[in-house]
N, C-alpha and C. Protein backbone atom coordinates (compact mmCIF):
# COMPACT_ATOMS: atom_id res chain seq x y z
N UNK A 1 -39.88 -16.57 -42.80
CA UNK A 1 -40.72 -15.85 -43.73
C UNK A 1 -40.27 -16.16 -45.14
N UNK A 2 -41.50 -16.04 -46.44
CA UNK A 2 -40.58 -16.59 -47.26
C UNK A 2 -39.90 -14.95 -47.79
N UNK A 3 -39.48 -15.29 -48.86
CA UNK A 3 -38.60 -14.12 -49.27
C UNK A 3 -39.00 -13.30 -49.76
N UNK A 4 -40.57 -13.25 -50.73
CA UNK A 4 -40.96 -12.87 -50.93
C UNK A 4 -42.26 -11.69 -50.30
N UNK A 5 -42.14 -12.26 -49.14
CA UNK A 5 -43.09 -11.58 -48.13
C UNK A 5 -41.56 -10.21 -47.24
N UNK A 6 -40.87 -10.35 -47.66
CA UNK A 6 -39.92 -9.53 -47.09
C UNK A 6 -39.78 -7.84 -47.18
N UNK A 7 -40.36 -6.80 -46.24
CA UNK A 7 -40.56 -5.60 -46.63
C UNK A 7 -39.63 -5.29 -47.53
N UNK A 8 -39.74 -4.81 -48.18
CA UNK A 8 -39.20 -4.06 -49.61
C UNK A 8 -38.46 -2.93 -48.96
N UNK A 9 -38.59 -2.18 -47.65
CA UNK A 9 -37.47 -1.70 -47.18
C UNK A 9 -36.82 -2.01 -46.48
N UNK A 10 -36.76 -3.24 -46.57
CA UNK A 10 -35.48 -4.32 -45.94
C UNK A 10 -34.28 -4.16 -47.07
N UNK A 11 -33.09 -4.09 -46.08
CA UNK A 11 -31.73 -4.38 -46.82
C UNK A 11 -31.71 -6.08 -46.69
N UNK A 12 -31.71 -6.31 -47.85
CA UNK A 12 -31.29 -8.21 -47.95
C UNK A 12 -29.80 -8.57 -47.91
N UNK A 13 -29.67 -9.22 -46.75
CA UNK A 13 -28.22 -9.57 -46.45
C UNK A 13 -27.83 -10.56 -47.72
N UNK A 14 -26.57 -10.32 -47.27
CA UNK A 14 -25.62 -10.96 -48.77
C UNK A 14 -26.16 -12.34 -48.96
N UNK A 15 -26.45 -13.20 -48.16
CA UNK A 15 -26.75 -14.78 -48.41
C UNK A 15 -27.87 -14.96 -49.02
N UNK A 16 -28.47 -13.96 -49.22
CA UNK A 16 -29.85 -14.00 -50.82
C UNK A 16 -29.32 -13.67 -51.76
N UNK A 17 -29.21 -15.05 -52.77
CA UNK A 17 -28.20 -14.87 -53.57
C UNK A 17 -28.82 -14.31 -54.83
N UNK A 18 -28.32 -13.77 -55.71
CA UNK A 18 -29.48 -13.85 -57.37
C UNK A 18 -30.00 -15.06 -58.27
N UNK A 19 -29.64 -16.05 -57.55
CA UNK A 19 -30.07 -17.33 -57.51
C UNK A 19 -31.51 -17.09 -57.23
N UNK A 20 -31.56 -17.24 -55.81
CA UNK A 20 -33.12 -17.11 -55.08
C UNK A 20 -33.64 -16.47 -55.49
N UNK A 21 -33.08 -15.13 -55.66
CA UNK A 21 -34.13 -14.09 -56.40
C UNK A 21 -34.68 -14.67 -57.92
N UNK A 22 -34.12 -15.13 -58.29
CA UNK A 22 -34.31 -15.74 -59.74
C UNK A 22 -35.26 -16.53 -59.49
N UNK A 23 -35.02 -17.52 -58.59
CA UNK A 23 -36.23 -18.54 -58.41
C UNK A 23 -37.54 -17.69 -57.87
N UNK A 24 -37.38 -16.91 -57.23
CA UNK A 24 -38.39 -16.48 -56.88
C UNK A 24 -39.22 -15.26 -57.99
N UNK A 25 -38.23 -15.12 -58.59
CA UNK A 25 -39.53 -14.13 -60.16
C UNK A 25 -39.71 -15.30 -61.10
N UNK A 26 -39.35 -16.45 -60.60
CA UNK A 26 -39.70 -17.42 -61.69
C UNK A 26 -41.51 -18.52 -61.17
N UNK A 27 -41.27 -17.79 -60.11
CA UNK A 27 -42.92 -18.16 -59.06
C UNK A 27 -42.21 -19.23 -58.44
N UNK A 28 -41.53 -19.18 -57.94
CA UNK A 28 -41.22 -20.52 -57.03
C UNK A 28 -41.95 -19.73 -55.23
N UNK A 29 -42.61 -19.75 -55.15
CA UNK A 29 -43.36 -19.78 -53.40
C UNK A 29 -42.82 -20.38 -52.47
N UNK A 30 -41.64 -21.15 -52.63
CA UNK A 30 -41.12 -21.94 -51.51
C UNK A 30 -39.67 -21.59 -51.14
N UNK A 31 -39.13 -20.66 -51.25
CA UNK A 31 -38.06 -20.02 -50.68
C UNK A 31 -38.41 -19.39 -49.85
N UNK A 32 -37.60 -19.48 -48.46
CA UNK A 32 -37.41 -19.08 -46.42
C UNK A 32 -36.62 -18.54 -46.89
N UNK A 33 -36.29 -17.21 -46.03
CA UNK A 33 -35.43 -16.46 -45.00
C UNK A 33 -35.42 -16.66 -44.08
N UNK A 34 -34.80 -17.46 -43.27
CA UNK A 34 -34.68 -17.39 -41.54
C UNK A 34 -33.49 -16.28 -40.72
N UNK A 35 -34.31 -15.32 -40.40
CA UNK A 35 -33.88 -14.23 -39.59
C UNK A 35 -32.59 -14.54 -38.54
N UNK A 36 -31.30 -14.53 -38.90
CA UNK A 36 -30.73 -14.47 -37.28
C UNK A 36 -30.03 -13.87 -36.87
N UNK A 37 -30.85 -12.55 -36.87
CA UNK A 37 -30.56 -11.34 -36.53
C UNK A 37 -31.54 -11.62 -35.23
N UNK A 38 -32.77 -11.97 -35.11
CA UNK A 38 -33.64 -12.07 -34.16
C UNK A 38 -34.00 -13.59 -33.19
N UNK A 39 -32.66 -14.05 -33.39
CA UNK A 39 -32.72 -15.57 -33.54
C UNK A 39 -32.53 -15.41 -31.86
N UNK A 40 -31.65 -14.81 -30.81
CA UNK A 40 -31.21 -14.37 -29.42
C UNK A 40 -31.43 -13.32 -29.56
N UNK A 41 -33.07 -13.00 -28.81
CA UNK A 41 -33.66 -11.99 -28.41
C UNK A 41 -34.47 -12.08 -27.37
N UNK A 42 -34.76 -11.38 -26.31
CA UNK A 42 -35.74 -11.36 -24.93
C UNK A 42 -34.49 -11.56 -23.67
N UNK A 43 -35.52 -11.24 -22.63
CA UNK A 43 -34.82 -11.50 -21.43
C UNK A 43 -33.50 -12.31 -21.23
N UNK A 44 -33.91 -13.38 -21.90
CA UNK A 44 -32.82 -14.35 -22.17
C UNK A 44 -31.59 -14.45 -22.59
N UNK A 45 -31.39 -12.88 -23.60
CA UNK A 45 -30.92 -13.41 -24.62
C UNK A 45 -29.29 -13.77 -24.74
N UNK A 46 -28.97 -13.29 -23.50
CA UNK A 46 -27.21 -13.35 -22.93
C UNK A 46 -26.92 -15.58 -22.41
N UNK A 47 -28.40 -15.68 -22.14
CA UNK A 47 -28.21 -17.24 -21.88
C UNK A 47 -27.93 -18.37 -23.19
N UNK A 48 -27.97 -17.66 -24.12
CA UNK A 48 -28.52 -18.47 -25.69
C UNK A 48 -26.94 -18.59 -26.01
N UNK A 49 -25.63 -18.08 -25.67
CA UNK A 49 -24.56 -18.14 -26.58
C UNK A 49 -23.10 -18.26 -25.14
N UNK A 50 -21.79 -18.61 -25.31
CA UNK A 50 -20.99 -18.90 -24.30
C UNK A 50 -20.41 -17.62 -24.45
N UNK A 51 -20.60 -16.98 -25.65
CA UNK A 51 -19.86 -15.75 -25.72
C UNK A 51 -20.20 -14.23 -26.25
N UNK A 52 -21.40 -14.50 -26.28
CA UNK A 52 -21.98 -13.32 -27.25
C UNK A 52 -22.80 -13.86 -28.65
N UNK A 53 -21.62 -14.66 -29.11
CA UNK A 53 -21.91 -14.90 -30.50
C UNK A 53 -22.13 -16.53 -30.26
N UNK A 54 -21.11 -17.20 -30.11
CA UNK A 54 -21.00 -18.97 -30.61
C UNK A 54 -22.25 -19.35 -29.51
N UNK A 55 -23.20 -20.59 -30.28
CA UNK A 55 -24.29 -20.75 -29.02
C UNK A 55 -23.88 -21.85 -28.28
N UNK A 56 -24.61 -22.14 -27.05
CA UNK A 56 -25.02 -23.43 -25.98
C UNK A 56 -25.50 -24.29 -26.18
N UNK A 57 -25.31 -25.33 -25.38
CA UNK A 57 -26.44 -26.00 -25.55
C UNK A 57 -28.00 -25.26 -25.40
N UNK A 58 -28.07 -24.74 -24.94
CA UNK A 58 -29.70 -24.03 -24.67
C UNK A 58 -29.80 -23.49 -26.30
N UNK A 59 -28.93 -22.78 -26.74
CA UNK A 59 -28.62 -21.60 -27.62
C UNK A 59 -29.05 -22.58 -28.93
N UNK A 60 -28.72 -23.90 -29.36
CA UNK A 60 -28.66 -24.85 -30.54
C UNK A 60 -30.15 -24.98 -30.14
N UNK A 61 -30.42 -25.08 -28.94
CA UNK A 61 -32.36 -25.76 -28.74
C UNK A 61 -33.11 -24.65 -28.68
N UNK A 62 -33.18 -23.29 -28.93
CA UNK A 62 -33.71 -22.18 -28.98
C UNK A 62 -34.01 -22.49 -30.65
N UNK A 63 -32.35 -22.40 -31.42
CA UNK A 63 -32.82 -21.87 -32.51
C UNK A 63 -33.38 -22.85 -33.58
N UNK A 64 -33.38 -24.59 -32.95
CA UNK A 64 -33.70 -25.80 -33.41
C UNK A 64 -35.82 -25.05 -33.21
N UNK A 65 -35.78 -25.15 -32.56
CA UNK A 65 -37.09 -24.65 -32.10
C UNK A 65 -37.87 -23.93 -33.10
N UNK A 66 -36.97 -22.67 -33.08
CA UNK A 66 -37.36 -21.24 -34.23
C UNK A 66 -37.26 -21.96 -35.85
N UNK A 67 -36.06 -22.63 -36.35
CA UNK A 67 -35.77 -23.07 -37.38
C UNK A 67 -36.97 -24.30 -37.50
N UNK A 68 -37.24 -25.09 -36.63
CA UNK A 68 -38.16 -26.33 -36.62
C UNK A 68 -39.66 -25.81 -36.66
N UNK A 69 -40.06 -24.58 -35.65
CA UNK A 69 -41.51 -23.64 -36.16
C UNK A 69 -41.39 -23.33 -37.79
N UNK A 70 -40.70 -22.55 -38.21
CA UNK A 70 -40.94 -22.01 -39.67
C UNK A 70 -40.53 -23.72 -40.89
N UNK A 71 -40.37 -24.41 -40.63
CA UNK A 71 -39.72 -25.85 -41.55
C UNK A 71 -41.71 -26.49 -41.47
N UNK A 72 -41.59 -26.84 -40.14
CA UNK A 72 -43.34 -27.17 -40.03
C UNK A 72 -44.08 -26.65 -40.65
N UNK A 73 -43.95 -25.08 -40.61
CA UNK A 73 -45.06 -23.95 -41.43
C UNK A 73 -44.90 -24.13 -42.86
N UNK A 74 -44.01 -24.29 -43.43
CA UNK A 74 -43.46 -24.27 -44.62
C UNK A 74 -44.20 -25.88 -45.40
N UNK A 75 -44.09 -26.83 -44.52
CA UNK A 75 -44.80 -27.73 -45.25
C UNK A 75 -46.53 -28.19 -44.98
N UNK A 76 -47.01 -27.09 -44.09
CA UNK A 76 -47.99 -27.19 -43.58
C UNK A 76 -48.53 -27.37 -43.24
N UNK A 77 -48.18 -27.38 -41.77
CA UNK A 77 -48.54 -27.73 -40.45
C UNK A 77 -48.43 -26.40 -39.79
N UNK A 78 -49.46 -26.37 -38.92
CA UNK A 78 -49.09 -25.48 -38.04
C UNK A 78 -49.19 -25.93 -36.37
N UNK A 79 -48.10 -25.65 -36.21
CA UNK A 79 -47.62 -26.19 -34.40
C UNK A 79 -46.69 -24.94 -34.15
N UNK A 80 -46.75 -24.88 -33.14
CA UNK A 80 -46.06 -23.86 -31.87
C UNK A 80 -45.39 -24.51 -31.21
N UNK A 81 -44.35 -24.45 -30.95
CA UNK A 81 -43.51 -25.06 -29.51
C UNK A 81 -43.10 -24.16 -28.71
């Protein structure tokens, strides 16, 4: 999502820096947030990592996937995988 589309009662984690924010009251439209907080989620979501946290191989091709959907969208294309 870009950053700007981000509910306003969202807490913005530390890695939005006042950088971005800067670029973004300066009209820049092309700054992402990629969520990965929601990155290992569903049925699955104990298969995505060896330990909880560090991922798998499955776990790198989940979030190649998620990161590779929103990169496509961003330059405008739209595909689903």
């Amino acid at each position: 999502m870009r950053i700007d589309e981000i509910d306003k009662n969202f807490s913005a984690p530390s890695v939005i820096t006042e950088p971005d924010m800067l670029f973004i009251a300066e009209g820049d439209k092309n700054v992402y947030f990629v969520d990965g907080e929601g990155m290992y989620s569903g049925i699955f979501a104990n298969s995505y990592t060896v330990d909880g946290v560090h991922p798998n191989d499955v776990g790198f091709m989940h979030m190649a996937e998620k990161i590779g959907t929103l990169l496509l969208h961003s330059l405008g294309f739209e595909f689903n995988i």
